[in-house]
C-alpha atoms as a PDB file:
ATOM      1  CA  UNK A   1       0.823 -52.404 -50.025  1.00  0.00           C
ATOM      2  CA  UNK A   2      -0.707 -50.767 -52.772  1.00  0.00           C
ATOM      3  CA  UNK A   3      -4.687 -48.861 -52.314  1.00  0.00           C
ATOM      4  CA  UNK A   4      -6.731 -51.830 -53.345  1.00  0.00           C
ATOM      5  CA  UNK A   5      -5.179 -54.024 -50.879  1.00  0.00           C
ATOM      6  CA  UNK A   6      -5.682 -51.264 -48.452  1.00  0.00           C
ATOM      7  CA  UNK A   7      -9.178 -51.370 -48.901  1.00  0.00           C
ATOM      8  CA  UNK A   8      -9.008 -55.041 -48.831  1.00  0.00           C
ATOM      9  CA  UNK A   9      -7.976 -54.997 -45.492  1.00  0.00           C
ATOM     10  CA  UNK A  10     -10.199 -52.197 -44.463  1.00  0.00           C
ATOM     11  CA  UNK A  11     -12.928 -53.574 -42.148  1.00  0.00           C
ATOM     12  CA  UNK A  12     -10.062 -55.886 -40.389  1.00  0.00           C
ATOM     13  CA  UNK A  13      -8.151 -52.971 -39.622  1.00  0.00           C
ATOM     14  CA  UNK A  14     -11.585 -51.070 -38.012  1.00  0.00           C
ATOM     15  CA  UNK A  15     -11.903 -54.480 -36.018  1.00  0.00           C
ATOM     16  CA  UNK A  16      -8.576 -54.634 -34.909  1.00  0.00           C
ATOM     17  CA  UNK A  17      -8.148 -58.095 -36.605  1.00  0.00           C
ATOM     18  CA  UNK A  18      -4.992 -57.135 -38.657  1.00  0.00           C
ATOM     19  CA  UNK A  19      -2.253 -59.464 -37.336  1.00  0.00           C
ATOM     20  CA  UNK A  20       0.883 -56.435 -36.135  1.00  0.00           C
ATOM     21  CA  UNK A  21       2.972 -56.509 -39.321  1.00  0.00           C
ATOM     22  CA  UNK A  22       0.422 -56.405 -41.361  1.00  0.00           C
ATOM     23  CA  UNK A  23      -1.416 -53.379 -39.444  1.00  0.00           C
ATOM     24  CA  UNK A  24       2.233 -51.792 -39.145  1.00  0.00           C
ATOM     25  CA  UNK A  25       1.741 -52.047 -43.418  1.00  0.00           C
ATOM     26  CA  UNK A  26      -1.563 -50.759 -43.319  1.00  0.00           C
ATOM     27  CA  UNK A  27      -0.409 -47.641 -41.071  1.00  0.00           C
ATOM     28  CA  UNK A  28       2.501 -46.800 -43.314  1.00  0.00           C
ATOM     29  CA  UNK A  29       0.346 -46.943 -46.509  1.00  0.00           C
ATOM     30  CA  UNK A  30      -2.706 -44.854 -44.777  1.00  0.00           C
ATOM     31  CA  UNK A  31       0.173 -42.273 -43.815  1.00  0.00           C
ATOM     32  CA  UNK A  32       1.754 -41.912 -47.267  1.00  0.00           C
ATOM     33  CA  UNK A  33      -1.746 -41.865 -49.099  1.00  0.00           C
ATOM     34  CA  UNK A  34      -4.288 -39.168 -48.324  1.00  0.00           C
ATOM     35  CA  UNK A  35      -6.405 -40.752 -50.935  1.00  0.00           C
ATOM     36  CA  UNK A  36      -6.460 -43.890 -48.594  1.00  0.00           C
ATOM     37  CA  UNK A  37      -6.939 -42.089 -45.609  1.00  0.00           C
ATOM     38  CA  UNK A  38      -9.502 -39.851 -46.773  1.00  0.00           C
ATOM     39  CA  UNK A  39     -11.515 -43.442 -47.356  1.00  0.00           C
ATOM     40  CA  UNK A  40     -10.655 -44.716 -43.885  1.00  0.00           C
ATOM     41  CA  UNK A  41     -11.976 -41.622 -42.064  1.00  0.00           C
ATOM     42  CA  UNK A  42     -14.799 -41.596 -44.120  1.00  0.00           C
ATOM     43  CA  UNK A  43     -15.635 -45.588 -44.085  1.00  0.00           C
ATOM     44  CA  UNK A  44     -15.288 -45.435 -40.165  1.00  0.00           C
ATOM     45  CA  UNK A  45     -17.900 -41.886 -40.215  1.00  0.00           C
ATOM     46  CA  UNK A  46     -19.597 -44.311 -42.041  1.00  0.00           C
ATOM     47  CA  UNK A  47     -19.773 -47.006 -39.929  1.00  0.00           C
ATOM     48  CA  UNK A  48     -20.773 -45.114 -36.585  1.00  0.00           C
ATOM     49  CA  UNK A  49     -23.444 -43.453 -38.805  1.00  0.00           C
ATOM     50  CA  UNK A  50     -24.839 -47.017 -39.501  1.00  0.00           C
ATOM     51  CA  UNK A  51     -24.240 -47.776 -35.901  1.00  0.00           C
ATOM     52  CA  UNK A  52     -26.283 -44.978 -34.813  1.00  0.00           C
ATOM     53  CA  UNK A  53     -28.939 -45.625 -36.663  1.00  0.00           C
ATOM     54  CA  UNK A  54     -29.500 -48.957 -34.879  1.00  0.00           C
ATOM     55  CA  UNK A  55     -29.700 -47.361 -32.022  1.00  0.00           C
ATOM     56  CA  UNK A  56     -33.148 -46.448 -30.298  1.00  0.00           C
ATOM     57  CA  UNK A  57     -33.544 -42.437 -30.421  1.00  0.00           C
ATOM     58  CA  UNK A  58     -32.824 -40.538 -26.782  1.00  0.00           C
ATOM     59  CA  UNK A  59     -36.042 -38.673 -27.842  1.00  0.00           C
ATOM     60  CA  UNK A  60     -38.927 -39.203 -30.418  1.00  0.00           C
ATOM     61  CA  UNK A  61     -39.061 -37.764 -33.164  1.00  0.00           C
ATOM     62  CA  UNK A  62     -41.295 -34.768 -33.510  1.00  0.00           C
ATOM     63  CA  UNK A  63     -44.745 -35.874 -34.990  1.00  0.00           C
ATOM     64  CA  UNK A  64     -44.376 -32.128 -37.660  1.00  0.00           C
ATOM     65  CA  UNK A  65     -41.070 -33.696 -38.968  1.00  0.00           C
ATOM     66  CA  UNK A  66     -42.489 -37.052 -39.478  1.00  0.00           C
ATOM     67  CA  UNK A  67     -45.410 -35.710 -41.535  1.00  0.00           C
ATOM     68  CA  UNK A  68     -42.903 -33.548 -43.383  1.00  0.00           C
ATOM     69  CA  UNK A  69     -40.703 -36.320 -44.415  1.00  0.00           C
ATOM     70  CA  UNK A  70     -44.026 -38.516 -45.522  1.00  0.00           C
ATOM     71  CA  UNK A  71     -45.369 -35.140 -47.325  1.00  0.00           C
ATOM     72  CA  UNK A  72     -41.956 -34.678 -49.435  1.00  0.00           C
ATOM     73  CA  UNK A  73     -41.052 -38.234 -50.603  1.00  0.00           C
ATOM     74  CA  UNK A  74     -45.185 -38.381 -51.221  1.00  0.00           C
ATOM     75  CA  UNK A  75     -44.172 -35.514 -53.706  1.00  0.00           C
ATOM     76  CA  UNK A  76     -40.760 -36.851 -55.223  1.00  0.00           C
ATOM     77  CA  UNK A  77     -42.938 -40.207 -55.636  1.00  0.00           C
ATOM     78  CA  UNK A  78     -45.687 -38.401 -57.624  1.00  0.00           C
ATOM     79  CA  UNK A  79     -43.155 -36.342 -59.528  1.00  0.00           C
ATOM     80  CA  UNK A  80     -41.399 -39.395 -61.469  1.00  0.00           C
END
């Protein structure tokens, strides 16, 4: 397996869809490739981020923070 079929077979591996030799593959090539495993841990960080953010909030988000978010993109819109 070479790293562009790794990434190919990415988002099957995460969803444990990889049939067992071919995840066997996939787990040799991850372990002889930092480059490749440096993607998988960060597409999977990725992917519970985006997860996350789905998710409703355990608490609301402070009104102060709100109006500082709309206050700086107000800015970085006026700026361009």
């Amino acid at each position: 397996m070479n790293c562009r079929e790794c990434t190919d077979f990415l988002i099957d591996y995460l969803n444990g869809d990889l049939p067992a030799a071919q995840q066997r593959v996939f787990e040799g090539h991850i372990q002889l490739c930092p480059p490749c495993l440096t993607y998988l841990e960060s597409y999977r960080a990725t992917v519970k981020t985006c997860e996350m953010a789905h998710e409703d909030p355990q608490e609301p988000i402070p009104e102060a923070m709100v109006q500082a978010i709309l206050a700086a993109r107000a800015v970085k819109h006026n700026k361009v």
